[in-house]
Protein backbone atom coordinates (compact mmCIF):
# COMPACT_ATOMS: atom_id res chain seq x y z
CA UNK A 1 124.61 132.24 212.39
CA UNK A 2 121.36 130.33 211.75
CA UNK A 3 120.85 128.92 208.65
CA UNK A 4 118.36 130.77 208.21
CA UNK A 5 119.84 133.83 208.55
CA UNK A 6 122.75 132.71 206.26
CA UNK A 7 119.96 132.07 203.72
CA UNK A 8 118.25 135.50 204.15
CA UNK A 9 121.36 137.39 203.59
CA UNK A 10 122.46 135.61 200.36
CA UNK A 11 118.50 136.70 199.04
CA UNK A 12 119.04 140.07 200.25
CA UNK A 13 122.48 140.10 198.37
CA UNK A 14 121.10 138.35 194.94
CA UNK A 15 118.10 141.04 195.61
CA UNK A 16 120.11 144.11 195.88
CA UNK A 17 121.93 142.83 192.81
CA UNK A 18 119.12 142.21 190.63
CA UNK A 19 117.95 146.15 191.98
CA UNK A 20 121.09 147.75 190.54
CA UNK A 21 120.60 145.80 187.26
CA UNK A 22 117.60 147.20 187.02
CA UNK A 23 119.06 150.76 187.10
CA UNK A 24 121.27 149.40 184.74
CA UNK A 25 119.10 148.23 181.94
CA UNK A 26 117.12 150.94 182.17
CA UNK A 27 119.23 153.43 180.90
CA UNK A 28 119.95 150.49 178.19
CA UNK A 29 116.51 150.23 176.72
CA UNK A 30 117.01 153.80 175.77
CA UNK A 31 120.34 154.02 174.53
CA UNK A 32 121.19 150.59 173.23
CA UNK A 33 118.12 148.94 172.23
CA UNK A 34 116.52 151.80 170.09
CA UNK A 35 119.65 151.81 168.01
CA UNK A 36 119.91 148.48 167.45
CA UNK A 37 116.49 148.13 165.99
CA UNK A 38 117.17 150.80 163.72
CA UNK A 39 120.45 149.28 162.30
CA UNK A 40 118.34 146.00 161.92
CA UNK A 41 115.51 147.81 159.88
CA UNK A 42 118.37 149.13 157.56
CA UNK A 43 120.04 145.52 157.19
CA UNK A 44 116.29 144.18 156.38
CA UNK A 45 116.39 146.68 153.55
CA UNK A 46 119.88 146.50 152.52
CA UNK A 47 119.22 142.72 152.33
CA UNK A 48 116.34 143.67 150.17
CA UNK A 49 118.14 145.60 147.38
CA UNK A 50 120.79 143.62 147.63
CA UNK A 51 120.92 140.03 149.32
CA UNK A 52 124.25 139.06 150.59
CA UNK A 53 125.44 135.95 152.74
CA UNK A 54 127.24 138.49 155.52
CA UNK A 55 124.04 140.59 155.96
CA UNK A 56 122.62 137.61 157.20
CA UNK A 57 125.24 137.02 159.69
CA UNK A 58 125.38 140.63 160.44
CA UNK A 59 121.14 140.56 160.73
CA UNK A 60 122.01 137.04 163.07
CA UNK A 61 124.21 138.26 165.38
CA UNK A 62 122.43 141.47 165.92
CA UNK A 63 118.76 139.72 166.47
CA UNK A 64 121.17 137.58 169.44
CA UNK A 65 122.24 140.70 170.89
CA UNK A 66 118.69 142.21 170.89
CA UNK A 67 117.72 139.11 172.72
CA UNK A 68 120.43 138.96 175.15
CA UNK A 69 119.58 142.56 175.52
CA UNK A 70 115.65 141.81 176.56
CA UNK A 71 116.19 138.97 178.70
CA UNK A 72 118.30 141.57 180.85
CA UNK A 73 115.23 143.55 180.94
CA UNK A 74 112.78 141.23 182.03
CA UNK A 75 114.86 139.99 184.94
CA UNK A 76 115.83 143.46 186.06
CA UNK A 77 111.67 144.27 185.78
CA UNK A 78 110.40 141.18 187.12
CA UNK A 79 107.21 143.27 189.11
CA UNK A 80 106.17 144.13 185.47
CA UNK A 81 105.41 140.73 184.13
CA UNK A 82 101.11 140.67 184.14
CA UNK A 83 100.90 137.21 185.01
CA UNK A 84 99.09 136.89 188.18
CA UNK A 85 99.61 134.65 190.65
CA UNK A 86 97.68 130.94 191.30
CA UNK A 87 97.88 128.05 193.12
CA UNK A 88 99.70 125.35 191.86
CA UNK A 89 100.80 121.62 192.60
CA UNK A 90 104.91 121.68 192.58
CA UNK A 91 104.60 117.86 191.72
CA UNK A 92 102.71 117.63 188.58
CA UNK A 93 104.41 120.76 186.99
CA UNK A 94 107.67 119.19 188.05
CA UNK A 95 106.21 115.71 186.07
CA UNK A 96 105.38 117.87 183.10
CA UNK A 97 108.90 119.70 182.71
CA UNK A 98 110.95 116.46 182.68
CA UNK A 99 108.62 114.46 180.50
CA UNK A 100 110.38 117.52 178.22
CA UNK A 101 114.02 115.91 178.51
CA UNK A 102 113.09 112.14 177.66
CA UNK A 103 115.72 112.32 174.66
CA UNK A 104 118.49 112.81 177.44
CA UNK A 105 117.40 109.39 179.33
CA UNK A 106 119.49 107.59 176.82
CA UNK A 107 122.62 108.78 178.38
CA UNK A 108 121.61 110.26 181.59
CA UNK A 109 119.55 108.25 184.85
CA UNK A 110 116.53 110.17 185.80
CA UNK A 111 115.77 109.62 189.71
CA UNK A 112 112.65 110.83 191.08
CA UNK A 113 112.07 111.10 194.88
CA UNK A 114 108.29 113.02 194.62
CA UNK A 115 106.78 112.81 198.73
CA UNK A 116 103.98 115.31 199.81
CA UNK A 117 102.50 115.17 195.99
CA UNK A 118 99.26 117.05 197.50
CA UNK A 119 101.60 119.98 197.85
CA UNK A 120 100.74 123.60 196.28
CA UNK A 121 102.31 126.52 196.23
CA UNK A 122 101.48 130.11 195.30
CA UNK A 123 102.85 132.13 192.51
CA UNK A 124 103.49 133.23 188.97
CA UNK A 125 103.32 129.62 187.65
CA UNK A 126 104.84 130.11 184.07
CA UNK A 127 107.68 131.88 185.67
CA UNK A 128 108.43 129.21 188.16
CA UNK A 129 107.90 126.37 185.18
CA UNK A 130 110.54 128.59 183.33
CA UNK A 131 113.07 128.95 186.46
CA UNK A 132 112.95 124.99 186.68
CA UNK A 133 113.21 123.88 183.14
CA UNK A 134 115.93 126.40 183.28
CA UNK A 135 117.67 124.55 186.03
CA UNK A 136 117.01 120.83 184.78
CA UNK A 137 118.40 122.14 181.13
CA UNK A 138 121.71 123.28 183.08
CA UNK A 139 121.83 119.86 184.96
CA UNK A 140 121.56 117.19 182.53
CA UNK A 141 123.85 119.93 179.85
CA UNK A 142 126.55 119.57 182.90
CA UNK A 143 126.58 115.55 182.14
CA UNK A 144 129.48 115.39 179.42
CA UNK A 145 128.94 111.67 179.57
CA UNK A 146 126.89 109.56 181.26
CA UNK A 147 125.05 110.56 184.65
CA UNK A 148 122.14 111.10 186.99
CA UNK A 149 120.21 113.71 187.60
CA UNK A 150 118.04 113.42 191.11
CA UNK A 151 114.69 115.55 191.67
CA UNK A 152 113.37 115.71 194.85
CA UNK A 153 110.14 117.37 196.49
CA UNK A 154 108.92 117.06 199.81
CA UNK A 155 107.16 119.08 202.80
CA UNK A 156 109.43 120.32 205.81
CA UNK A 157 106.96 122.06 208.31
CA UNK A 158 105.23 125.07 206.56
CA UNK A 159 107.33 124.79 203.56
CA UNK A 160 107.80 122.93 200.03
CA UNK A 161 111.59 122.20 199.29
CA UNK A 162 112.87 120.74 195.79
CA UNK A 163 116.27 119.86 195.11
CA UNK A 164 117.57 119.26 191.69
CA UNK A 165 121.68 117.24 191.72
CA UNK A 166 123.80 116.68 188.94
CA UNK A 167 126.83 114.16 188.66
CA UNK A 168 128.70 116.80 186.55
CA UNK A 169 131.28 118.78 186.23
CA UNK A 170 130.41 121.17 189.12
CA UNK A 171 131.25 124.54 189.92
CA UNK A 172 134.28 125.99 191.40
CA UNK A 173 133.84 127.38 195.25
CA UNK A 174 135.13 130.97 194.28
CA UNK A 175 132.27 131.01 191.84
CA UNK A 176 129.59 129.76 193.93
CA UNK A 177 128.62 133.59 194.93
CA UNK A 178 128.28 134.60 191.23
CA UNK A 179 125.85 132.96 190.23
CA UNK A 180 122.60 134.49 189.14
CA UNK A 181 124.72 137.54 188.16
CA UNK A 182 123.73 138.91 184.87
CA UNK A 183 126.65 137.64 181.81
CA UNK A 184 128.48 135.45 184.32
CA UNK A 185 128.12 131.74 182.82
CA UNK A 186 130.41 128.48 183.57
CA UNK A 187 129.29 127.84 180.03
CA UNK A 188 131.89 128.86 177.54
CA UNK A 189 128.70 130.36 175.21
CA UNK A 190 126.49 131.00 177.82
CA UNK A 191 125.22 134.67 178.75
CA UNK A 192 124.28 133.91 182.33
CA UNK A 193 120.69 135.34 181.78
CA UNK A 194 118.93 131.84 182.59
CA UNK A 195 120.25 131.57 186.55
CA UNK A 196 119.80 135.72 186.66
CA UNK A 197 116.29 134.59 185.80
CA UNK A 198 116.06 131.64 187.62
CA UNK A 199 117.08 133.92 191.08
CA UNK A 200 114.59 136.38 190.18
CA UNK A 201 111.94 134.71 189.70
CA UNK A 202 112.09 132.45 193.08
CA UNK A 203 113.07 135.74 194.90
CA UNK A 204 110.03 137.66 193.96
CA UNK A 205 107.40 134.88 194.69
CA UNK A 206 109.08 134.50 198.30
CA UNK A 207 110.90 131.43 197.82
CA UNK A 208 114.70 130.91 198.56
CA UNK A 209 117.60 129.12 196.99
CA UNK A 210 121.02 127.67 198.05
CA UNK A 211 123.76 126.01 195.65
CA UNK A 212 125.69 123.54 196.44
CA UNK A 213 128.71 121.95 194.16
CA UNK A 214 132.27 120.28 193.95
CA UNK A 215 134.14 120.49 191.11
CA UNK A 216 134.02 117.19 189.25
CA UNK A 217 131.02 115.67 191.59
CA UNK A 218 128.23 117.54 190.53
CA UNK A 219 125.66 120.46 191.84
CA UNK A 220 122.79 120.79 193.83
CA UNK A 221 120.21 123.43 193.72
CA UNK A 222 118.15 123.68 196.57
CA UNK A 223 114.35 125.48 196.27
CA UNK A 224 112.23 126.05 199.35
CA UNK A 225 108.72 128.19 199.44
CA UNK A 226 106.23 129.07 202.00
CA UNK A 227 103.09 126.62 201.43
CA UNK A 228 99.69 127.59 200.14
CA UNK A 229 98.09 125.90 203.11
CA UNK A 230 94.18 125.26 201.59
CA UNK A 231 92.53 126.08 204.65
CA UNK A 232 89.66 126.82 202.28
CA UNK A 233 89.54 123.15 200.89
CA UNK A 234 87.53 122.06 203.75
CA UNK A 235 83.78 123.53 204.66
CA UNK A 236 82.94 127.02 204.74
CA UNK A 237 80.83 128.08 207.22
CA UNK A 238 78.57 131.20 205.27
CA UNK A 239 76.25 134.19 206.75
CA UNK A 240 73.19 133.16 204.22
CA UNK A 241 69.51 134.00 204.43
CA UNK A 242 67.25 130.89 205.57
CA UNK A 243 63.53 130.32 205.73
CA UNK A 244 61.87 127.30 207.58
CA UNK A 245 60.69 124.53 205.18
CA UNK A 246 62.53 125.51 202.09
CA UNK A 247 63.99 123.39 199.78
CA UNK A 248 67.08 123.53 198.60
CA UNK A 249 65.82 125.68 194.97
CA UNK A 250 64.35 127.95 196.88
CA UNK A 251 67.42 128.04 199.26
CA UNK A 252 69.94 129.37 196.60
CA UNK A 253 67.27 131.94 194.64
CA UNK A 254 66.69 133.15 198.01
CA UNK A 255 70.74 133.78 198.14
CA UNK A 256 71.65 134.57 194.68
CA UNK A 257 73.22 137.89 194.85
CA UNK A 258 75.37 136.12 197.42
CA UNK A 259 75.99 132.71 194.99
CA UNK A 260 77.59 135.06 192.49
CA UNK A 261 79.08 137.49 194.40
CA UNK A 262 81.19 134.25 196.07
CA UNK A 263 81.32 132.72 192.37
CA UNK A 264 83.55 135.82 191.06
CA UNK A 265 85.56 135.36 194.01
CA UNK A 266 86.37 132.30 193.25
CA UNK A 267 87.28 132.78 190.20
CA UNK A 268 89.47 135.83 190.70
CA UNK A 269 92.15 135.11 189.01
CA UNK A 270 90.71 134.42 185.39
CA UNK A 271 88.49 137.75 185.69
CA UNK A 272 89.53 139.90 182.88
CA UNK A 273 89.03 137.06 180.98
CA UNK A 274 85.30 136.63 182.38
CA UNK A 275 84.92 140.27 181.02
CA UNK A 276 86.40 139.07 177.22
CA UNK A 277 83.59 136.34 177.63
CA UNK A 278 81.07 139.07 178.08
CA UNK A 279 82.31 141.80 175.57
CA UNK A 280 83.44 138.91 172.79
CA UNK A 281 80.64 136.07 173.40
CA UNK A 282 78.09 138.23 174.96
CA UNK A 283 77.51 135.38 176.94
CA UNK A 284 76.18 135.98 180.80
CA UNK A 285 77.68 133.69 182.92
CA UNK A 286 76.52 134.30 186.06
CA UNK A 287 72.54 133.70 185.11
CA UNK A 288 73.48 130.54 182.64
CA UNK A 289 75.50 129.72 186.48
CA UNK A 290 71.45 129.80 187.89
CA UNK A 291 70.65 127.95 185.38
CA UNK A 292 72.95 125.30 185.41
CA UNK A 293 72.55 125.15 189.15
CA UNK A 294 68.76 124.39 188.97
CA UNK A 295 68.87 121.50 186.57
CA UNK A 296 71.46 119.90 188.55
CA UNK A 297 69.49 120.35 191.69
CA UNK A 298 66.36 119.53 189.98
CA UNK A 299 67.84 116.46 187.93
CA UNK A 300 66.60 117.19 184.60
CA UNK A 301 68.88 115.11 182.36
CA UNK A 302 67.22 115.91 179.28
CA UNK A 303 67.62 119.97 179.58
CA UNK A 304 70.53 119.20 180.27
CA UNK A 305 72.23 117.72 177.69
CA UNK A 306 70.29 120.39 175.32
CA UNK A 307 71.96 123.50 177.83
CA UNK A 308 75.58 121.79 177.47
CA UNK A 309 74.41 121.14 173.55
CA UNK A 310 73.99 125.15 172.86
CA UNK A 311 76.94 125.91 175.55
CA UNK A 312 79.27 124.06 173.57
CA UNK A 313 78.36 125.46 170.28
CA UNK A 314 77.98 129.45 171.57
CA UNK A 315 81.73 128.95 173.12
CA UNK A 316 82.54 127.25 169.77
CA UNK A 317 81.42 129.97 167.73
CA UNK A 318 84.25 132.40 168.85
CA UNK A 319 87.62 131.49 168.58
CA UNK A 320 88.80 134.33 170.93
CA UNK A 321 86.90 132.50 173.88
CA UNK A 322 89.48 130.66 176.18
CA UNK A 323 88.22 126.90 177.18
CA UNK A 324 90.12 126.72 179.44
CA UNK A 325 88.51 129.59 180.90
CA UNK A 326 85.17 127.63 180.94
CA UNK A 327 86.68 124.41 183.02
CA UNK A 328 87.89 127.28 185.66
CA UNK A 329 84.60 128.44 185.95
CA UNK A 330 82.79 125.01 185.63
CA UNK A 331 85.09 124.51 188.67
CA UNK A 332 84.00 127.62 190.63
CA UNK A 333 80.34 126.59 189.81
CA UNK A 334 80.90 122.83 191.33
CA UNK A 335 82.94 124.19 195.03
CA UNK A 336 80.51 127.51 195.66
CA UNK A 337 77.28 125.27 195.01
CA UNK A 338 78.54 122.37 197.36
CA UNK A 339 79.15 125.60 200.32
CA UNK A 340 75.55 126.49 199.81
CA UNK A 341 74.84 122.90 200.31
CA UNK A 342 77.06 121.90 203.17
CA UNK A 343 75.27 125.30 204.69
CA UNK A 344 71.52 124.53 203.69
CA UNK A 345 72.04 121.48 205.38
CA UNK A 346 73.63 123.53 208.89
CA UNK A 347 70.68 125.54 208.94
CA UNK A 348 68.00 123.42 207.83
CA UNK A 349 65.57 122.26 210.58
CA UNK A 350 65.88 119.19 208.55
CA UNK A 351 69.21 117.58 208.46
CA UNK A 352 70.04 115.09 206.08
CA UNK A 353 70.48 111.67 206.44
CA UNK A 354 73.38 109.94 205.59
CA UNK A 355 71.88 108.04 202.62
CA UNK A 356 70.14 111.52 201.33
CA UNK A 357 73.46 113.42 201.31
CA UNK A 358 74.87 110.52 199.40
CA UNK A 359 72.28 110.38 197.02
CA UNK A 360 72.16 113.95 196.51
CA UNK A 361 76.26 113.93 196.00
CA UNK A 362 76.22 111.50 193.48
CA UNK A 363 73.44 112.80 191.70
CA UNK A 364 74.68 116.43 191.30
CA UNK A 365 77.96 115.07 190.20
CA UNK A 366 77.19 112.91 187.65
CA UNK A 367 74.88 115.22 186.28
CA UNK A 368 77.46 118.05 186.17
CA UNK A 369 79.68 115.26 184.58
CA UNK A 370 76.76 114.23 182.00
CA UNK A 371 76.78 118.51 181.72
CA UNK A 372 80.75 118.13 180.76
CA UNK A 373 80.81 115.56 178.53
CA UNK A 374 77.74 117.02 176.50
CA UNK A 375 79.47 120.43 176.43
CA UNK A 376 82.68 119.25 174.77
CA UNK A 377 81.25 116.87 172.56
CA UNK A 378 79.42 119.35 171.09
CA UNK A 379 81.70 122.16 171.46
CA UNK A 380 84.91 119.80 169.26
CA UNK A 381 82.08 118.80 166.75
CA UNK A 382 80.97 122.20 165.78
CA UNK A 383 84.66 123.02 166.10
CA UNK A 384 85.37 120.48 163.76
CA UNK A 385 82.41 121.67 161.37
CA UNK A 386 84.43 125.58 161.53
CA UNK A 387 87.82 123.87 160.87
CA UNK A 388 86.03 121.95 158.18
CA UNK A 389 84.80 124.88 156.45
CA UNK A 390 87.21 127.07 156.66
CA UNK A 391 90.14 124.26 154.89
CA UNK A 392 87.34 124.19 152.05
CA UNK A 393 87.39 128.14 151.94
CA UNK A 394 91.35 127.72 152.30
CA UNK A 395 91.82 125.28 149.47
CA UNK A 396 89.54 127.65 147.07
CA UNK A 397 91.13 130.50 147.99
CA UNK A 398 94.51 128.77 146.96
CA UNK A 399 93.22 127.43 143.54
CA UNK A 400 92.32 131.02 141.98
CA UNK A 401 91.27 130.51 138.47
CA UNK A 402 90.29 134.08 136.98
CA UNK A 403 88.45 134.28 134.21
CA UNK A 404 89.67 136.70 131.53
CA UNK A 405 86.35 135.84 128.66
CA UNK A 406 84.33 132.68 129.08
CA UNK A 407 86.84 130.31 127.59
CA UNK A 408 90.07 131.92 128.64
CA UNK A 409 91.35 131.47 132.32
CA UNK A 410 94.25 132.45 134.07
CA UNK A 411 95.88 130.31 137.45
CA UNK A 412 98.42 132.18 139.17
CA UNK A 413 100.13 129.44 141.45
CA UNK A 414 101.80 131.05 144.57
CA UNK A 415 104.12 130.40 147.16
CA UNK A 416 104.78 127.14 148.64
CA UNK A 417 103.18 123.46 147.31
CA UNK A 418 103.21 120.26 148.44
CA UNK A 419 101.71 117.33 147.65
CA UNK A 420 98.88 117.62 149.59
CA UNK A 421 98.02 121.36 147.87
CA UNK A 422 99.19 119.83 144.78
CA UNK A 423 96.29 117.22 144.86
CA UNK A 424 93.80 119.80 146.01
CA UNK A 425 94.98 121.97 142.89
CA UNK A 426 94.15 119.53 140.28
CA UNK A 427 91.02 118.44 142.05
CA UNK A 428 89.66 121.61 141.93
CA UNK A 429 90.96 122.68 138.56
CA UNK A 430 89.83 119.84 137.12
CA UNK A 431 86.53 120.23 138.71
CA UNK A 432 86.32 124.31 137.37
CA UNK A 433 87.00 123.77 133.90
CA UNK A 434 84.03 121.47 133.61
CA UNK A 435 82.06 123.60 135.42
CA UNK A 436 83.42 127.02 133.43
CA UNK A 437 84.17 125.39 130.16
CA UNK A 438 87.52 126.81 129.92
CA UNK A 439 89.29 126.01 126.75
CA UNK A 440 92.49 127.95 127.81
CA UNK A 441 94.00 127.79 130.95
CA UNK A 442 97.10 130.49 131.80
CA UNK A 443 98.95 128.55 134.40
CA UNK A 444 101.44 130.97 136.04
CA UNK A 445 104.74 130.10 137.62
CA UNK A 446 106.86 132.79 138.34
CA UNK A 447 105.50 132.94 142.46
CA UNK A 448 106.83 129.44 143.35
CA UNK A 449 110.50 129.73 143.34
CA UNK A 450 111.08 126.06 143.89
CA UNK A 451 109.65 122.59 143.98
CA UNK A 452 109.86 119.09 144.94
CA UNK A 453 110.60 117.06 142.02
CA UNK A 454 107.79 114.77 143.32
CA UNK A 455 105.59 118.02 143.01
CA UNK A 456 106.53 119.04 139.48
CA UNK A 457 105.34 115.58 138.31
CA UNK A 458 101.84 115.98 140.03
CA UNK A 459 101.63 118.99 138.39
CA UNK A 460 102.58 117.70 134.98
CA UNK A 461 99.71 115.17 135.55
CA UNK A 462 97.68 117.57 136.12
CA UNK A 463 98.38 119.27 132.98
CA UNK A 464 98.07 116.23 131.25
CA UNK A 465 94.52 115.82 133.15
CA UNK A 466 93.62 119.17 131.80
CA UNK A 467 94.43 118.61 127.96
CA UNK A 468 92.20 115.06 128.32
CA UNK A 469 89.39 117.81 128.89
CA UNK A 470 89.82 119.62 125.55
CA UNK A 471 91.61 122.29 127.02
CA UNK A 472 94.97 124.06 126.02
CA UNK A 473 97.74 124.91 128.65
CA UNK A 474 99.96 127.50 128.28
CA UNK A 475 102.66 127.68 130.71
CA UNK A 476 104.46 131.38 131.97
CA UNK A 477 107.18 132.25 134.41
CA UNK A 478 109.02 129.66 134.78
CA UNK A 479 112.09 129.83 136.84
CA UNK A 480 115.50 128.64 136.35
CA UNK A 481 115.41 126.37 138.96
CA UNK A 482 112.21 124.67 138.64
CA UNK A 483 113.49 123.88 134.76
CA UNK A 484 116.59 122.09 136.08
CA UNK A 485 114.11 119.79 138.39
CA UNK A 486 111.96 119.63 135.49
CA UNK A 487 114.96 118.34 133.80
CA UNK A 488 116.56 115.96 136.83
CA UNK A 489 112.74 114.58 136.54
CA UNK A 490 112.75 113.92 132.74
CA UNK A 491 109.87 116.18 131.99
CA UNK A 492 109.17 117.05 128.55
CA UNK A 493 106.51 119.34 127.35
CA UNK A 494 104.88 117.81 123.94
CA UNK A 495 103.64 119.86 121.18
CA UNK A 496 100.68 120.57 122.53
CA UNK A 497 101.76 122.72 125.67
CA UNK A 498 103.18 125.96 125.60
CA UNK A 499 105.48 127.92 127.60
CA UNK A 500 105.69 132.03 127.20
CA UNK A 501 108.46 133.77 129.46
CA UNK A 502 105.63 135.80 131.33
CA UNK A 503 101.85 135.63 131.85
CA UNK A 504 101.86 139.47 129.98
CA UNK A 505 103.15 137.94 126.84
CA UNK A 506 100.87 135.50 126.96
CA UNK A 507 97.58 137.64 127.81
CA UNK A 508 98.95 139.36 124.85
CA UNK A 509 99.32 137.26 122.40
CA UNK A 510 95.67 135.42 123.37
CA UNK A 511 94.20 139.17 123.15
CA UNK A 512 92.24 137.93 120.08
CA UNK A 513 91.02 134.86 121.53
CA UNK A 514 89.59 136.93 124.23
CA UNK A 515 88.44 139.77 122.13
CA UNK A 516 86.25 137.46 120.04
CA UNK A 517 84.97 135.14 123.20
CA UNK A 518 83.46 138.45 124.45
């Protein structure tokens, strides 16, 4: 039998497998997972009423099993995932997923045989990332010692192949045919679910895989997918209306409809989120496209820079609005206008020279780049501004002095503090009983549960800050535990701060003071 062939029926095997888990974990979701989210709603509230260190085991265990129990479901429903497919390059994703396991290099040699680096591939790329990491995470966790671990990419003919080895412990022959089988592991813990999802996901994007391992010499996993050949990297000869004598503005008004309709082509796979960009921004691309197309051709620096300036700050503006979105369609812009070019200049009665069509290269491109660099520059500075702003709106929001009468205040303090909130609190506190002329400040407790003993004593200061301004502190709510670090710190309250066991008692007992400020 050809290898091939031998290779085609272990897929067909591993696929008719994965097809009667499917069945499997169908009838699952409905009878197992339903239940189990109940019973963890009831532990949530149990835990609640009643907090106990074995419901949170109990709540543990059963948030593993509900995991285990979706991870079955995604592989057995791989068609479902939404992510659509896109040409990648198998080299530079494979660079980015080991740069993720330098802390193994320590212990373990990393050998890198990368050939054919212009090679791409088509397919659900966060999938494939995910089957890979999955496979490098089993290879350098079969190391018990010290090791190598050899990745290898390379062309054969109309495919990509990449091989990941391990010097571990291996895996025993009889077992070899198991894997990728839904809860069978070599891993004493392990559920099997990351190979079931490694097979799966190669399987459904067309590629093919083959094991090989010896007990105590290590495993090889070996990858192979049908190339994205980029027959459409090179020029592109287009049907496109032409009159004698026209320039090259007039060329591409006099094919706009065309321009775009090849422009949302291109950018096919990111167009749902073109259609967020038009509901969200209410931005329209395809005439700021024109737009952008004209200046470059016509060379107009100065508009410009003011078009990337207001770009920049509309995409800014709305935080739902994907940049990376914007680079794919830069992108589009960029390949579709140098087509119209490449076919202006095929059906001119002019052709260019070779010094014009160098001239007009670098020209466009460095203005497109001069477009770029404008864009972002002022797309992170109003960014920046937003960020800014909205920490300032943050920090007020968590400094809430409420007035009760115009010289009595209350500050509930919430949640966690560190030192940096503790800083902003007495800045600002400090800052609003000038402004307010507070001459009693209610500072509340009871909603921080605990704090850094470094923490307490900026807060003391603070206090102390506050009584330098002629004002009185009274201090409510405060917890058990924040009086022990209170006491571990050496903090003692002097005369002239008090303490009541909740902010009502003390609202009542100032209930004069207020009375006769009003």
């Amino acid at each position: 039998m050809e290898p091939n062939e031998v290779n085609d029926d272990k897929q067909t095997h591993h696929l008719s497998r994965l097809a009667s888990v499917g069945q499997i974990a169908a009838g699952i979701a409905h009878e197992v997972r339903n239940p189990l989210t109940a019973v963890k709603g009831f532990l949530q509230l149990l835990q609640k009423q009643q907090p106990h260190a074995y419901l949170d085991i109990a709540r543990a265990e059963l948030d593993n099993a509900i995991s285990t129990l979706q991870e079955l479901l995604n592989v057995s429903k791989p068609d479902a995932d939404e992510e659509p497919f896109t040409r990648f390059n198998l080299a530079v994703e494979l660079e980015g997923l080991l740069a993720l396991f330098q802390d193994q290099l320590y212990r373990v040699k990393l050998v890198k045989d990368f050939r054919n680096t212009d090679v791409e591939i088509s397919g659900r790329k966060n999938q494939l990332k995910k089957a890979f990491f999955n496979v490098l995470k089993n290879a350098f966790e079969a190391i018990p010692d010290k090791g190598t671990v050899t990745v290898r990419q390379l062309r054969k003919g109309q495919y990509a192949e990449v091989s990941i080895a391990d010097t571990g412990r291996g895996i025993p022959e009889d077992k070899l045919m198991l894997l990728g089988t839904p809860f069978f592991s070599t891993k004493p813990e392990g559920t099997g679910m990351g190979l079931t999802q490694v097979f799966a996901a190669v399987y459904q994007q067309g590629g093919t895989i083959d094991v090989q391992s010896k007990e105590n010499e290590g495993t090889v996993f070996f990858f192979r997918f049908p190339l994205d050949l980029p027959g459409e990297k090179g020029v592109t000869q287009l049907d496109l209306a032409y009159e004698g004598g026209i320039d090259l503005k007039r060329f591409m008004e006099l094919n706009r409809n065309r321009f775009q309709t090849l422009l949302l082509e291109e950018t096919g796979q990111i167009r749902d989120d073109l259609e967020d960009v038009k509901t969200v921004g209410s931005i329209d691309l395809l005439s700021n496209a024109h737009k952008l197309v004209n200046l470059l051709i016509d060379d107009k620096e100065t508009e410009i820079i003011r078009f990337a300036q207001e770009e920049g700050r509309l995409w800014a503006k709305h935080s739902t609005l994907n940049i990376a979105v914007k680079l794919e369609w830069f992108q589009a812009i960029r390949k579709v206008l140098w087509d119209f070019i490449y076919n202006f200049e095929r059906l001119s009665d002019k052709p260019f020279t070779r010094e014009t069509f160098f001239t007009m290269e670098r020209q466009i491109n460095t203005t497109l780049d001069i477009f770029l660099r404008y864009f972002f520059m002022s797309y992170t500075q109003f960014k920046d501004e937003l960020l800014r702003s909205h920490r300032e709106m943050i920090n007020d929001l968590s400094v809430p002095i409420i007035p009760l009468s115009p010289h009595v205040s209350i500050l509930p303090l919430l949640g966690t503090i560190d030192m940096h909130r503790a800083r902003t609190i007495q800045e600002k506190v400090l800052d609003q009983i000038g402004t307010l002329k507070v001459r009693n400040l209610l500072i509340d407790m009871s909603g921080i549960a605990y704090l850094e003993e470094d923490v307490i004593r900026q807060i003391f200061k603070m206090v102390n800050g506050i009584e330098f301004m002629g004002c009185k502190t009274v201090i409510t709510g405060l917890r058990p535990e924040i009086v022990h670090s209170m006491l571990n710190c050496e903090i003692a309250l002097n005369g002239r701060i008090e303490t009541k066991g909740t902010l009502q008692q003390a609202i009542e007992e100032c209930g004069d003071l207020i009375k006769s400020s009003h």
